[in-house]
C-alpha atoms as a PDB file:
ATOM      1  CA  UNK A   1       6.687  21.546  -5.534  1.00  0.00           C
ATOM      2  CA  UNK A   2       5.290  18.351  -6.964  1.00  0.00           C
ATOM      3  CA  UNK A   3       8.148  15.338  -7.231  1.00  0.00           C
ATOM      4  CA  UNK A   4       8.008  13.678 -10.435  1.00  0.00           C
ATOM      5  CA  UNK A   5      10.109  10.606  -9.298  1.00  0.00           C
ATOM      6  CA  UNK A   6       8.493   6.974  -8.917  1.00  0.00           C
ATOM      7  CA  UNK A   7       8.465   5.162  -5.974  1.00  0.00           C
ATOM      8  CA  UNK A   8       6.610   1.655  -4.404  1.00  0.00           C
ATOM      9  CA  UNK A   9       5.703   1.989  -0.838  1.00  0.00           C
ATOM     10  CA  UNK A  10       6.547  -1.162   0.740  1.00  0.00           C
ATOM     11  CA  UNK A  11       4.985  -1.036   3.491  1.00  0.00           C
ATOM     12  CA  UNK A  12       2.050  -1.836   1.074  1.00  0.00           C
ATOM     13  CA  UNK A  13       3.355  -4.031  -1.772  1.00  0.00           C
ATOM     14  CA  UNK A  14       4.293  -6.540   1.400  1.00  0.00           C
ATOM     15  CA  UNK A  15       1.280  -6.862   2.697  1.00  0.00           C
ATOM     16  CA  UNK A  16      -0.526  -8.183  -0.349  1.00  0.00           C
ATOM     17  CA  UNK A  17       2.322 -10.360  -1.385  1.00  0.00           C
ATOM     18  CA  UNK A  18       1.938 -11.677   2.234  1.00  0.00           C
ATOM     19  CA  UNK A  19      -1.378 -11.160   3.286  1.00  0.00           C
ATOM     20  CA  UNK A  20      -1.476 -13.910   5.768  1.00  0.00           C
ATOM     21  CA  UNK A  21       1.757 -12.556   7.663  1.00  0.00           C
ATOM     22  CA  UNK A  22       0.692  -8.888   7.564  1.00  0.00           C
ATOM     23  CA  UNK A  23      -1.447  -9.475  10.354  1.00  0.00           C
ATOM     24  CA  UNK A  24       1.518  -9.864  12.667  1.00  0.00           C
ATOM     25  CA  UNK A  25       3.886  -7.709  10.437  1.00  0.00           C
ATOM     26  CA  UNK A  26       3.029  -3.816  10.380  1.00  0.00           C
ATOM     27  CA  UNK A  27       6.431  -2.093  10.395  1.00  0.00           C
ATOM     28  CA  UNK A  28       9.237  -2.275   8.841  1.00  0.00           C
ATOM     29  CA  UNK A  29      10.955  -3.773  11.668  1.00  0.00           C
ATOM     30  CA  UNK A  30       8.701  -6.531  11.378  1.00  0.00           C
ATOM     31  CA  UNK A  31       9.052  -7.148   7.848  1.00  0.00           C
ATOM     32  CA  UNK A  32      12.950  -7.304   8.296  1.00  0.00           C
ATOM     33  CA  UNK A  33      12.624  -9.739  11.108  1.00  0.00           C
ATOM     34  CA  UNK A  34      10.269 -12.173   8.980  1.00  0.00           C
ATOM     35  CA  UNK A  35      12.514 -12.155   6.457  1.00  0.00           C
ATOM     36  CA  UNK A  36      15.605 -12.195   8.452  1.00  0.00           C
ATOM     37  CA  UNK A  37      17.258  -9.592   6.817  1.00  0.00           C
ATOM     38  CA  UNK A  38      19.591  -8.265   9.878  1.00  0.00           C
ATOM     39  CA  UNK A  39      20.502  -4.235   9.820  1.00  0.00           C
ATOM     40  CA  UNK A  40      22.238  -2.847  12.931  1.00  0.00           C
ATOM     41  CA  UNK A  41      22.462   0.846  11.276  1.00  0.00           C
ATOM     42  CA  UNK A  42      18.028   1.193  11.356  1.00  0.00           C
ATOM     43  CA  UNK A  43      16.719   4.283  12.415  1.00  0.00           C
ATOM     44  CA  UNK A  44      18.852   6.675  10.245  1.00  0.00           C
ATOM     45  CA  UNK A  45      18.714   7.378   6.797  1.00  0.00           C
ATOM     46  CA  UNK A  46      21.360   5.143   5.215  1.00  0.00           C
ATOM     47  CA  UNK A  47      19.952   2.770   7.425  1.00  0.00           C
ATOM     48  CA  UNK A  48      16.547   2.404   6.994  1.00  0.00           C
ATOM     49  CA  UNK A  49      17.379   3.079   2.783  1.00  0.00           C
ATOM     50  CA  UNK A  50      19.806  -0.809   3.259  1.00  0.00           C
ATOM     51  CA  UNK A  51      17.321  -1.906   5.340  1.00  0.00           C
ATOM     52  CA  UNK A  52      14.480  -0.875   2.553  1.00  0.00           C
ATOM     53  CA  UNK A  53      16.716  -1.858  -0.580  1.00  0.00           C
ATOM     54  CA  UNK A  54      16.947  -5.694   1.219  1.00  0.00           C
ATOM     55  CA  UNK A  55      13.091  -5.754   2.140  1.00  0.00           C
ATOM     56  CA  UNK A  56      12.484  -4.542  -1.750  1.00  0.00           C
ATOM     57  CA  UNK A  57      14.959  -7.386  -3.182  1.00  0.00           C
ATOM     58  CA  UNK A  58      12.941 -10.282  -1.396  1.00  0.00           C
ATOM     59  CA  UNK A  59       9.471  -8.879  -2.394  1.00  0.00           C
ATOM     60  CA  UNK A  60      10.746  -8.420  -6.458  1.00  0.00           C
ATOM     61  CA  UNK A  61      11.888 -11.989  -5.664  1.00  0.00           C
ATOM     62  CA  UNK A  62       8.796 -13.287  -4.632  1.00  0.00           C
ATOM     63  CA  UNK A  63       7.011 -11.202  -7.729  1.00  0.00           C
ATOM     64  CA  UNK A  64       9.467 -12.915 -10.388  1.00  0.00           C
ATOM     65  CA  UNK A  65       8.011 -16.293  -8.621  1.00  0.00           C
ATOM     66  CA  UNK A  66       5.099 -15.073 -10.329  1.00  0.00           C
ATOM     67  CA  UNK A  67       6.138 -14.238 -13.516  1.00  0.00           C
ATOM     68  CA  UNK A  68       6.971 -10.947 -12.949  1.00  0.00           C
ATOM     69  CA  UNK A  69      10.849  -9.954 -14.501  1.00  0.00           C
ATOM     70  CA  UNK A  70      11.439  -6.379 -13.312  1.00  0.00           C
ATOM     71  CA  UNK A  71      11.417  -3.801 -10.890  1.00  0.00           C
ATOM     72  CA  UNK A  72       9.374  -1.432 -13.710  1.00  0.00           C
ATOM     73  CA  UNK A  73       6.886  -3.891 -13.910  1.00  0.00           C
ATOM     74  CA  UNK A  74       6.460  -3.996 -10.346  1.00  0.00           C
ATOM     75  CA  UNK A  75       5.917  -0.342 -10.410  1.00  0.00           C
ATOM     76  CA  UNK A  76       3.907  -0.730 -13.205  1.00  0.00           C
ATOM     77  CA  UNK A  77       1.434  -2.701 -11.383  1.00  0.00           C
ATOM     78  CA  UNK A  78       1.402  -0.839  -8.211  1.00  0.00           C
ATOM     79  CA  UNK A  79       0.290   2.063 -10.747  1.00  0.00           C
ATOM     80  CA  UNK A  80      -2.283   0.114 -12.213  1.00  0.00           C
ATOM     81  CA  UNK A  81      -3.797  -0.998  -8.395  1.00  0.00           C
ATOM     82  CA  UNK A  82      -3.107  -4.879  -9.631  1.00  0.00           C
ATOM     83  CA  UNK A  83      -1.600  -6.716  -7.472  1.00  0.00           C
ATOM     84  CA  UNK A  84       0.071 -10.264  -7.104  1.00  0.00           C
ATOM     85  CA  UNK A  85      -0.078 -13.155  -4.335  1.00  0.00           C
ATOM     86  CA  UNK A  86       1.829 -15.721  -3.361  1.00  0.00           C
END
């Protein structure tokens, strides 16, 4: 059955928003502890969905830095294989 819902994959919109960390920063784990984002729940599926939802908030926050204004045009670009830096 094919899904028909959207979704980013963080684990590689990060990476090109912060291509000079991603060399230390491969999981998700690392992500959160770069950006300090503290979730004592990880490793179950509410969990690791707050932990995700925070992760996602800091990375739309660092697109709107570049002119970006919403989570669809994130997507948007992901679709499109553009991507933003820093």
């Amino acid at each position: 059955m094919r899904m028909s819902n959207r979704w980013l994959d963080l684990a590689r919109l990060a990476p090109v928003m912060y291509p000079k960390e991603a060399t230390r920063c491969r999981s998700l784990d690392d992500w959160l502890d770069f950006f300090r984002i503290v979730n004592p729940a990880r490793h179950d599926a509410l969990g690791d969905a707050y932990a995700s939802a925070q992760l996602f908030q800091v990375l739309l926050a660092a697109a709107r830095a570049q002119g970006v204004e919403s989570a669809k045009e994130v997507l948007q670009a992901a679709s499109a294989g553009r991507w933003l830096t820093p």
